[in-house]
Protein backbone atom coordinates (compact mmCIF):
# COMPACT_ATOMS: atom_id res chain seq x y z
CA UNK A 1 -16.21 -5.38 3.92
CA UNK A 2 -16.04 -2.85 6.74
CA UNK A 3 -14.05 -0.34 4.39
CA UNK A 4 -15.61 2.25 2.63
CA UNK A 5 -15.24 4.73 -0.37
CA UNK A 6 -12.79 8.14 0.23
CA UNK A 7 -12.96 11.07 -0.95
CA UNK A 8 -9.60 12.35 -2.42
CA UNK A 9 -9.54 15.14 -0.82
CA UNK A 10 -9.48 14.26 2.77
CA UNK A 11 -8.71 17.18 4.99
CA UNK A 12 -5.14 16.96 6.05
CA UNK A 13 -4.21 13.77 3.90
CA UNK A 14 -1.04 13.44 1.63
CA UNK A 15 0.34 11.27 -0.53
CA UNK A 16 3.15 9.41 1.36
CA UNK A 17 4.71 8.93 -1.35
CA UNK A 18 7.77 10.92 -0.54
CA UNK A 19 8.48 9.41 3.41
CA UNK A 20 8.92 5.51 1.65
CA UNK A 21 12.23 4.58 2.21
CA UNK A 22 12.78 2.78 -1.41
CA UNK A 23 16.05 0.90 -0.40
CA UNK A 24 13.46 -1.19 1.64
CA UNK A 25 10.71 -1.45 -1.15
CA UNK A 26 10.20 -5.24 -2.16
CA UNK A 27 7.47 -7.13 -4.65
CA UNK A 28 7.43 -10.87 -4.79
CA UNK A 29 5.98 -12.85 -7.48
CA UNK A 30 6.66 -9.28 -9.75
CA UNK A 31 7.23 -9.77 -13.42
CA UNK A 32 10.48 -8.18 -14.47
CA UNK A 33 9.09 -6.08 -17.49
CA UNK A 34 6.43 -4.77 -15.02
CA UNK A 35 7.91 -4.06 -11.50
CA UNK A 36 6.63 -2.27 -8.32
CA UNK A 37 7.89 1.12 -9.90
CA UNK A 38 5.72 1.25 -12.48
CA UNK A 39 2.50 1.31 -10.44
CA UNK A 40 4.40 3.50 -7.09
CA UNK A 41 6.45 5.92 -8.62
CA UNK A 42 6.38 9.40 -9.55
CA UNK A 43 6.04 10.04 -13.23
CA UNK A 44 5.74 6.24 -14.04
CA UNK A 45 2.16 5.75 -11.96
CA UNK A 46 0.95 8.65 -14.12
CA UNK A 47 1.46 6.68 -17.34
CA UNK A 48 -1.73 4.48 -17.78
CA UNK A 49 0.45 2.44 -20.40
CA UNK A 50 2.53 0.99 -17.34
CA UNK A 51 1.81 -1.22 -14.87
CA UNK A 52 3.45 -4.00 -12.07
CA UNK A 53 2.03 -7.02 -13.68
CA UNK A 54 2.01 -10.78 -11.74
CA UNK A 55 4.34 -13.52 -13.34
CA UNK A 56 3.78 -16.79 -12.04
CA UNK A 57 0.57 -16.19 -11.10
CA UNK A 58 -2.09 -13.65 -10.22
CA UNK A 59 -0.73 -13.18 -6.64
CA UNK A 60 1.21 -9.97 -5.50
CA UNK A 61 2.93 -9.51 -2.23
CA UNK A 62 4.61 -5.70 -1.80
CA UNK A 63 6.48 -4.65 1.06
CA UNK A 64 6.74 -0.70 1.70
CA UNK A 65 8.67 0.38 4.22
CA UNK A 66 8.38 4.22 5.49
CA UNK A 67 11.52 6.17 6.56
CA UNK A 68 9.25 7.86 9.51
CA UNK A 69 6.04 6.69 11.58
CA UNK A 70 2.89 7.34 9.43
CA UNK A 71 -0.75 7.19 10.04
CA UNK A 72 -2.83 5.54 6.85
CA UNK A 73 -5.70 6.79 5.83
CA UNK A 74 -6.64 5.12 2.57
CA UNK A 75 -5.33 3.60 -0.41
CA UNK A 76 -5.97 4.32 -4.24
CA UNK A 77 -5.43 1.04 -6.00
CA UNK A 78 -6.13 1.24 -10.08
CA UNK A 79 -5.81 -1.34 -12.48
CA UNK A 80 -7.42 -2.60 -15.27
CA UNK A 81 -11.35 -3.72 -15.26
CA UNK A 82 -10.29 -7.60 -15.76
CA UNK A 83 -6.83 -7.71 -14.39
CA UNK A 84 -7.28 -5.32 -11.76
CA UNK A 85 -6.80 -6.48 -8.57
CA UNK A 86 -9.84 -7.75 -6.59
CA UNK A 87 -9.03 -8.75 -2.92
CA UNK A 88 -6.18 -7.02 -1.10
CA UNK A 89 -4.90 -7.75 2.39
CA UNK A 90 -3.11 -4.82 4.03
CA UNK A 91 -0.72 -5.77 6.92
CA UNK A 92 1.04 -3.01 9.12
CA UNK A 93 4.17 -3.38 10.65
CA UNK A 94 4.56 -7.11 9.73
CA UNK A 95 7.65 -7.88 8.18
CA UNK A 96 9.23 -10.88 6.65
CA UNK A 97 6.12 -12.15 5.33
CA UNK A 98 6.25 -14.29 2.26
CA UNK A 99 3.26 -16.52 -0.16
CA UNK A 100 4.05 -19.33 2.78
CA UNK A 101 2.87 -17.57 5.84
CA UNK A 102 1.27 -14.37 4.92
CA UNK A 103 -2.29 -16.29 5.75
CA UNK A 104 -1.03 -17.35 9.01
CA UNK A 105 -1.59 -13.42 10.24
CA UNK A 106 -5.50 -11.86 10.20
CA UNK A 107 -4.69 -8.51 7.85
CA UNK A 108 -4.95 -5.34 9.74
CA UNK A 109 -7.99 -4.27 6.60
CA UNK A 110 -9.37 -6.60 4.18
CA UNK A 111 -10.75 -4.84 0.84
CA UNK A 112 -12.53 -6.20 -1.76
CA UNK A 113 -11.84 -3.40 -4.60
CA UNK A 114 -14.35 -2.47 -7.02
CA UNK A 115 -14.73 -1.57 -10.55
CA UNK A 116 -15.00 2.31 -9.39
CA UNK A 117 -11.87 1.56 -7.14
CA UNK A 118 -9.88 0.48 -9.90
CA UNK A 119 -10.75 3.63 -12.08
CA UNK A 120 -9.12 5.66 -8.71
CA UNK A 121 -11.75 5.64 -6.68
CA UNK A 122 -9.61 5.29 -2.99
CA UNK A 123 -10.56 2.89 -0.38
CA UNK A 124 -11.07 4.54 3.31
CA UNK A 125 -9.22 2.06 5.80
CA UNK A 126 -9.65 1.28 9.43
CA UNK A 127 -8.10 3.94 10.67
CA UNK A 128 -7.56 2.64 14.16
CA UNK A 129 -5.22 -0.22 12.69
CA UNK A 130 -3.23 1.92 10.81
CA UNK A 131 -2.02 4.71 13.19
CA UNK A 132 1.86 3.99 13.83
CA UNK A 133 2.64 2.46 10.36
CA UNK A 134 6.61 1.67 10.10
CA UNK A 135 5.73 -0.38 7.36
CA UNK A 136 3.07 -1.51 5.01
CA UNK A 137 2.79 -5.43 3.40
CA UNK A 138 -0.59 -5.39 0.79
CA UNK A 139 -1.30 -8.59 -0.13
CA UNK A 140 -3.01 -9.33 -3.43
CA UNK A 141 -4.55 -11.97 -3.32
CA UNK A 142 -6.71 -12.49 -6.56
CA UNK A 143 -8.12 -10.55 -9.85
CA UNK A 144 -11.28 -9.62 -11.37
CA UNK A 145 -11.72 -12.36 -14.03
CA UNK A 146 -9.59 -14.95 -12.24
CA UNK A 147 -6.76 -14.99 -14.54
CA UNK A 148 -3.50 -15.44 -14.09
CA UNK A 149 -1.84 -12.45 -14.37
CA UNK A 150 -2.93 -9.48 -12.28
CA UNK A 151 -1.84 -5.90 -13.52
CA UNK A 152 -1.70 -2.60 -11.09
CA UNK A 153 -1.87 0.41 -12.89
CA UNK A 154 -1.61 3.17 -9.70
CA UNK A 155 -1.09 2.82 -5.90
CA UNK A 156 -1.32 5.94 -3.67
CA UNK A 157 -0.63 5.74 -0.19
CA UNK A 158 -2.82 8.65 1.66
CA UNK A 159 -2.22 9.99 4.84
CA UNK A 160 -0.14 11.79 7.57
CA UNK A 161 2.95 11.66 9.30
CA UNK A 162 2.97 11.28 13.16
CA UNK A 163 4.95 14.11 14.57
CA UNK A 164 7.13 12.47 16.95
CA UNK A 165 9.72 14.10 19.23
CA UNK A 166 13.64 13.65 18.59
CA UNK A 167 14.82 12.15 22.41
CA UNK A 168 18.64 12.34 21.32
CA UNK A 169 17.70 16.50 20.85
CA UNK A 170 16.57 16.76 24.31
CA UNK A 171 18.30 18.02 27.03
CA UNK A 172 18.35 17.01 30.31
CA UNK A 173 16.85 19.37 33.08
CA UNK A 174 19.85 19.85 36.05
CA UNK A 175 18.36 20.66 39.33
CA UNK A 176 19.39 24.16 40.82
């Protein structure tokens, strides 16, 4: 795959955690002991003993929407060695995607996540694709073993936000 292996502690990247607008969150195919907060939260991500698990099967689709323009950089996806998620499909500013069309659309990155990803090792992303991000769909598409359940332990969104300018704050210039 094209992506390659971050280091945390890219220059001028944040966790964009705070600029998701959670009224908009949404995880289909989520089992309702082990939902999307568990792995995206605050506080709850932390806590290896928590996790989003799969229910029907080992498919996850997760919508994030953002309450401002962001650029992604890369993505820390953990989960556990067998359950862990394997290949991911990361969609920006597609919405209304569902299990029934979300192959119909090439993904903006494609990652296949390895065992040193899922122990929080972040994935660098095309950064090109990813620089006016409204929104965020990651498809998971399979596990490591092939089960049917697939568990995420962590996801960390890193990155910046695009500074744009307020046009209702402007003023307009009269001519002397």
């Amino acid at each position: 795959m094209s992506s390659e292996s971050a280091n945390v502690s890219q220059r001028g990247q944040v966790d964009l955690l705070d600029f998701v607008d959670w009224s908009g969150v949404e995880c289909l195919n989520q089992s309702g002991s082990h939902s999307l907060s568990n792995a995206l939260k605050q506080g709850y991500r932390e806590d290896d003993g928590l996790n989003l698990a799969s229910d029907d099967d080992e498919q996850l689709l997760i919508y994030i929407p953002f309450s401002q323009v962001i650029k992604l950089h890369s993505v820390l996806i953990k989960g556990p060695e067998e359950e862990g998620p394997k290949t991911v499909k990361l969609f920006a500013n597609r919405e209304n995607m569902g299990f029934s069309n979300v192959n119909d659309f090439p993904p903006s990155d494609l990652i296949d996540l390895s065992a040193d990803n899922l122990k929080g090792k972040p994935v660098v992303l095309k950064y090109v694709k990813f620089q006016n991000v409204r929104s965020l769909t990651i498809f998971i598409e399979d596990n490591q073993s092939g089960s049917e359940i697939t568990k995420v332990q962590k996801i960390v969104l890193y990155g910046t936000t695009v500074q744009t300018t307020d046009m209702k704050g402007l003023k307009k210039i009269e001519d002397h």
